[in-house]
C-alpha atoms as a PDB file:
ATOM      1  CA  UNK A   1      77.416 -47.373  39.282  1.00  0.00           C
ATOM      2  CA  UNK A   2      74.061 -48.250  41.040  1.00  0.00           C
ATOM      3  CA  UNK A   3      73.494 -51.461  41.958  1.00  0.00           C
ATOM      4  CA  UNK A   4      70.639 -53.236  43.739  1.00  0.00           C
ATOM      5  CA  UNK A   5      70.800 -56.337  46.125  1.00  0.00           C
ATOM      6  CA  UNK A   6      67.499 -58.244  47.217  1.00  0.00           C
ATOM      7  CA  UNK A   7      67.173 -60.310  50.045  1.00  0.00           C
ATOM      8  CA  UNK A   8      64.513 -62.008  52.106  1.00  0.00           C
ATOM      9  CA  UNK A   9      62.899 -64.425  50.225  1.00  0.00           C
ATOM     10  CA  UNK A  10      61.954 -67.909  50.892  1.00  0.00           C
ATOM     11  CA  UNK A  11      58.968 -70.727  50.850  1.00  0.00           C
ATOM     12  CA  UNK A  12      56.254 -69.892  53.156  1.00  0.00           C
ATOM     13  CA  UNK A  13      53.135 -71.343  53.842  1.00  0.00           C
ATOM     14  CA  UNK A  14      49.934 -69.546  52.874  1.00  0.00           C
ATOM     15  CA  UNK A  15      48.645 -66.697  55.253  1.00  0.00           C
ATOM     16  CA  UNK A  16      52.447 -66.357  56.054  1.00  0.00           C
ATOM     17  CA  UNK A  17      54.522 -63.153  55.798  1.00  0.00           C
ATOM     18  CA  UNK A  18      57.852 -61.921  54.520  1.00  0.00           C
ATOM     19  CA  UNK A  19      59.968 -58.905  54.360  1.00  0.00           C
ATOM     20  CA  UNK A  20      62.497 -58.372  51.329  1.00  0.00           C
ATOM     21  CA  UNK A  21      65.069 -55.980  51.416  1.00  0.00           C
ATOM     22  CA  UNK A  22      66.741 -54.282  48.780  1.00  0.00           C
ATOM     23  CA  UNK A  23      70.127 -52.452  49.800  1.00  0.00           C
ATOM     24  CA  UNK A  24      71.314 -49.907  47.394  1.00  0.00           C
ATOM     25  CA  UNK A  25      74.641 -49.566  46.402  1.00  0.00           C
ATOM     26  CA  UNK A  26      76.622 -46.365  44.278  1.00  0.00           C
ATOM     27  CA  UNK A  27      75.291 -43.139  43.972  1.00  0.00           C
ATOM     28  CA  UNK A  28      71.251 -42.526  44.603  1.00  0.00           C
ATOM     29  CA  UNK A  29      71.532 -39.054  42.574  1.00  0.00           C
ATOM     30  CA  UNK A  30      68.544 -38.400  40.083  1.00  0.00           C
ATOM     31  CA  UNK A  31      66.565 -41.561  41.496  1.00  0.00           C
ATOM     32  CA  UNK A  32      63.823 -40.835  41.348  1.00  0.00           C
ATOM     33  CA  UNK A  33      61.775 -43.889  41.765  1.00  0.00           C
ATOM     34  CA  UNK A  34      62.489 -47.121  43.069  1.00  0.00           C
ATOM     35  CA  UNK A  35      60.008 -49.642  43.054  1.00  0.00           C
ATOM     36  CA  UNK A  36      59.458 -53.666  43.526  1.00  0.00           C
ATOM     37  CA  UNK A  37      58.107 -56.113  40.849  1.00  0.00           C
ATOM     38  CA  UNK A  38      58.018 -59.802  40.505  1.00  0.00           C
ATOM     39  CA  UNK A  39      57.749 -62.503  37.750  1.00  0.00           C
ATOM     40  CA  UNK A  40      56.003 -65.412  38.121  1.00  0.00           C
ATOM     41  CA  UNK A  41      55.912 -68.785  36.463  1.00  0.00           C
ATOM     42  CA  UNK A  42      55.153 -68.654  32.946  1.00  0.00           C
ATOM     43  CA  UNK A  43      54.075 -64.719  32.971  1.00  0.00           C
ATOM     44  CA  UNK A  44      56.005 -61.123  32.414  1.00  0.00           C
ATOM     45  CA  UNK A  45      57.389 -59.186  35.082  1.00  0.00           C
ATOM     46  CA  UNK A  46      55.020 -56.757  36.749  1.00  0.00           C
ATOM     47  CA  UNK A  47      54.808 -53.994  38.995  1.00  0.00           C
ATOM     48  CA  UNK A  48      54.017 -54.860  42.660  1.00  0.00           C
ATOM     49  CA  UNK A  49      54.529 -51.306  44.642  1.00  0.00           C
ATOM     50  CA  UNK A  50      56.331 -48.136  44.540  1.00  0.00           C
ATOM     51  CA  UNK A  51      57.617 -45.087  46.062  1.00  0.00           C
ATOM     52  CA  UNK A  52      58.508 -41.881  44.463  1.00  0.00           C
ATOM     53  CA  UNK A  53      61.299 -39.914  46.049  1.00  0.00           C
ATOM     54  CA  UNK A  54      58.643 -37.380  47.890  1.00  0.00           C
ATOM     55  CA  UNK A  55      57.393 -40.761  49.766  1.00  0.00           C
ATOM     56  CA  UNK A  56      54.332 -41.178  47.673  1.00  0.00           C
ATOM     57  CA  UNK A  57      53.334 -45.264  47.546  1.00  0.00           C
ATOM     58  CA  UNK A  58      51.265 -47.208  44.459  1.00  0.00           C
ATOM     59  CA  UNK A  59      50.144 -50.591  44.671  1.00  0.00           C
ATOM     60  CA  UNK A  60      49.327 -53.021  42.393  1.00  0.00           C
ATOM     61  CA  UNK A  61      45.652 -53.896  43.423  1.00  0.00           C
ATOM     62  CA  UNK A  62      46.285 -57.886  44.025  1.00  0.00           C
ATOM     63  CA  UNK A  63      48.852 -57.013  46.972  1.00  0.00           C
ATOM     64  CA  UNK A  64      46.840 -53.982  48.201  1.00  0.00           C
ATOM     65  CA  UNK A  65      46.345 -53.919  51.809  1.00  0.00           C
ATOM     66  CA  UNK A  66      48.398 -57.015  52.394  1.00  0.00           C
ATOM     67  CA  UNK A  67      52.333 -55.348  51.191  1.00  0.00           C
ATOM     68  CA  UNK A  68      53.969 -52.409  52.338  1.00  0.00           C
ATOM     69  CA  UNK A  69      56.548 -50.630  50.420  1.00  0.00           C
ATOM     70  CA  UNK A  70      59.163 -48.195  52.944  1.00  0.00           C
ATOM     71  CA  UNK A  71      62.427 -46.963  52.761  1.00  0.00           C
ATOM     72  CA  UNK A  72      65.134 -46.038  55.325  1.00  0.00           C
ATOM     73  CA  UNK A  73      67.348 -43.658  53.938  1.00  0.00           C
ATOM     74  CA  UNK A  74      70.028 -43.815  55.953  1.00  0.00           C
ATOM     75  CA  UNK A  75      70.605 -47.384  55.526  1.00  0.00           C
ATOM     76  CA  UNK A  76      69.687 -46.802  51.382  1.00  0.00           C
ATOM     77  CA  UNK A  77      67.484 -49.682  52.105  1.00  0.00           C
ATOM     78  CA  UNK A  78      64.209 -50.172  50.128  1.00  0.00           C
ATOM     79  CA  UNK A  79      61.446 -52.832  52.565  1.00  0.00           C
ATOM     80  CA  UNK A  80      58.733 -54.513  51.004  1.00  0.00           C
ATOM     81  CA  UNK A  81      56.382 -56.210  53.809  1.00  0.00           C
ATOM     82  CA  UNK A  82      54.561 -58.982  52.576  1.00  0.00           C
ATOM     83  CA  UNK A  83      51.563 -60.171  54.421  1.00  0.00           C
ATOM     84  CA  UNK A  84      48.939 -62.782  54.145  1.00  0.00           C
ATOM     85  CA  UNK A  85      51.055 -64.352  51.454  1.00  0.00           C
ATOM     86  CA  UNK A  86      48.867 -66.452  48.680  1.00  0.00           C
ATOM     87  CA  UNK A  87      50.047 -68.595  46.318  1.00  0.00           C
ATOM     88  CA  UNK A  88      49.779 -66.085  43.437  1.00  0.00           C
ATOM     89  CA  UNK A  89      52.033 -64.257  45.152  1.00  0.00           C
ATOM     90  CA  UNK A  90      54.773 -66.669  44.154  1.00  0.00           C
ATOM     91  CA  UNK A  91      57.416 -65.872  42.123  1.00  0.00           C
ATOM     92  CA  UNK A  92      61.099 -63.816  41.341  1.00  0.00           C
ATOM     93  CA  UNK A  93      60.947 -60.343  43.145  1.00  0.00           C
ATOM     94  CA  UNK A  94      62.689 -57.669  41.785  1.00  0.00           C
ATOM     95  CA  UNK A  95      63.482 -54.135  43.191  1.00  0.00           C
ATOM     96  CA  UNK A  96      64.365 -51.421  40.323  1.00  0.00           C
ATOM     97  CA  UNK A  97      65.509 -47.865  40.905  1.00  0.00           C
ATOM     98  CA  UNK A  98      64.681 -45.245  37.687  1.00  0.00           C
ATOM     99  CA  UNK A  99      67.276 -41.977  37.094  1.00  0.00           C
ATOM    100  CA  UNK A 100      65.525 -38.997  35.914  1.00  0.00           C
ATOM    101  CA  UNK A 101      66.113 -39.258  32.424  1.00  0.00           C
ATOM    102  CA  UNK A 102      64.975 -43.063  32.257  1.00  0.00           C
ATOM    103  CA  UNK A 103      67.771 -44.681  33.439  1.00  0.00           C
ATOM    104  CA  UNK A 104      66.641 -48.424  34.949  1.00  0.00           C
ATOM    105  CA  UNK A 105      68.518 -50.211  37.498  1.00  0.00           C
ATOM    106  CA  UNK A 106      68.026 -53.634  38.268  1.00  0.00           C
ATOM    107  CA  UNK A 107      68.617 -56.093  40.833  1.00  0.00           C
ATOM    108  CA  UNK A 108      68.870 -60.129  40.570  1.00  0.00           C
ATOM    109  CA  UNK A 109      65.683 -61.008  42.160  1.00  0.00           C
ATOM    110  CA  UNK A 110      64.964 -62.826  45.137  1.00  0.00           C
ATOM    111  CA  UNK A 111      62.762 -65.753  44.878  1.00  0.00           C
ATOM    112  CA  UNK A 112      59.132 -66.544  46.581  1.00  0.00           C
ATOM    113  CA  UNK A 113      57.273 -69.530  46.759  1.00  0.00           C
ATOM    114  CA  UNK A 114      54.022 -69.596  48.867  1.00  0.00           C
ATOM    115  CA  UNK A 115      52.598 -72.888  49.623  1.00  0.00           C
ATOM    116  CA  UNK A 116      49.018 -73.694  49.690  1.00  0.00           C
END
């Protein structure tokens, strides 16, 4: 029923920025959580930032101060503003959405490759 669509990704140069998007499709009943994550090359996925439903943000601490997790609910549009992109930073970026009761939804992923 719920599905999740990233967007925004690309190669950028170190020091550069992005913003991914990730639209949100089906009903957003019980979600209580939705959050962004990323794999890159060679290592498990892992959890970038997040945002409960009562607005409360977490950070990962190798992308604090530098992304910024929103939301705009009327658009059921989750942001992720990347800043002062490294090269660690590079990898697949996925957004997930949790239901109550440990439900996970998924997107694709979106890819990001920083140069150095």
């Amino acid at each position: 029923q719920v599905q999740l669509v990233e967007s925004g990704g690309g190669l950028v140069q170190a020091g550069g920025s992005l913003r991914l998007s990730c639209a949100v499709s089906g009903s957003m009943f019980s979600i209580n959580f939705m959050g962004w994550y990323r794999r890159a090359p060679g290592k498990q996925r892992e959890s970038v930032a997040n945002i409960m439903s009562g607005g409360s943000t977490n950070y990962a601490d190798s992308v604090k101060g530098r992304f910024t997790i929103s939301r705009d609910n009327a658009k059921n549009t989750v942001y992720l503003q990347m800043n002062s992109l490294k090269p660690e930073d590079t990898g697949v970026y996925y957004c997930a959405a949790r239901r109550g009761p440990g439900t996970w939804y998924w997107g694709q992923g979106t890819q990001v490759t920083v140069s150095s």
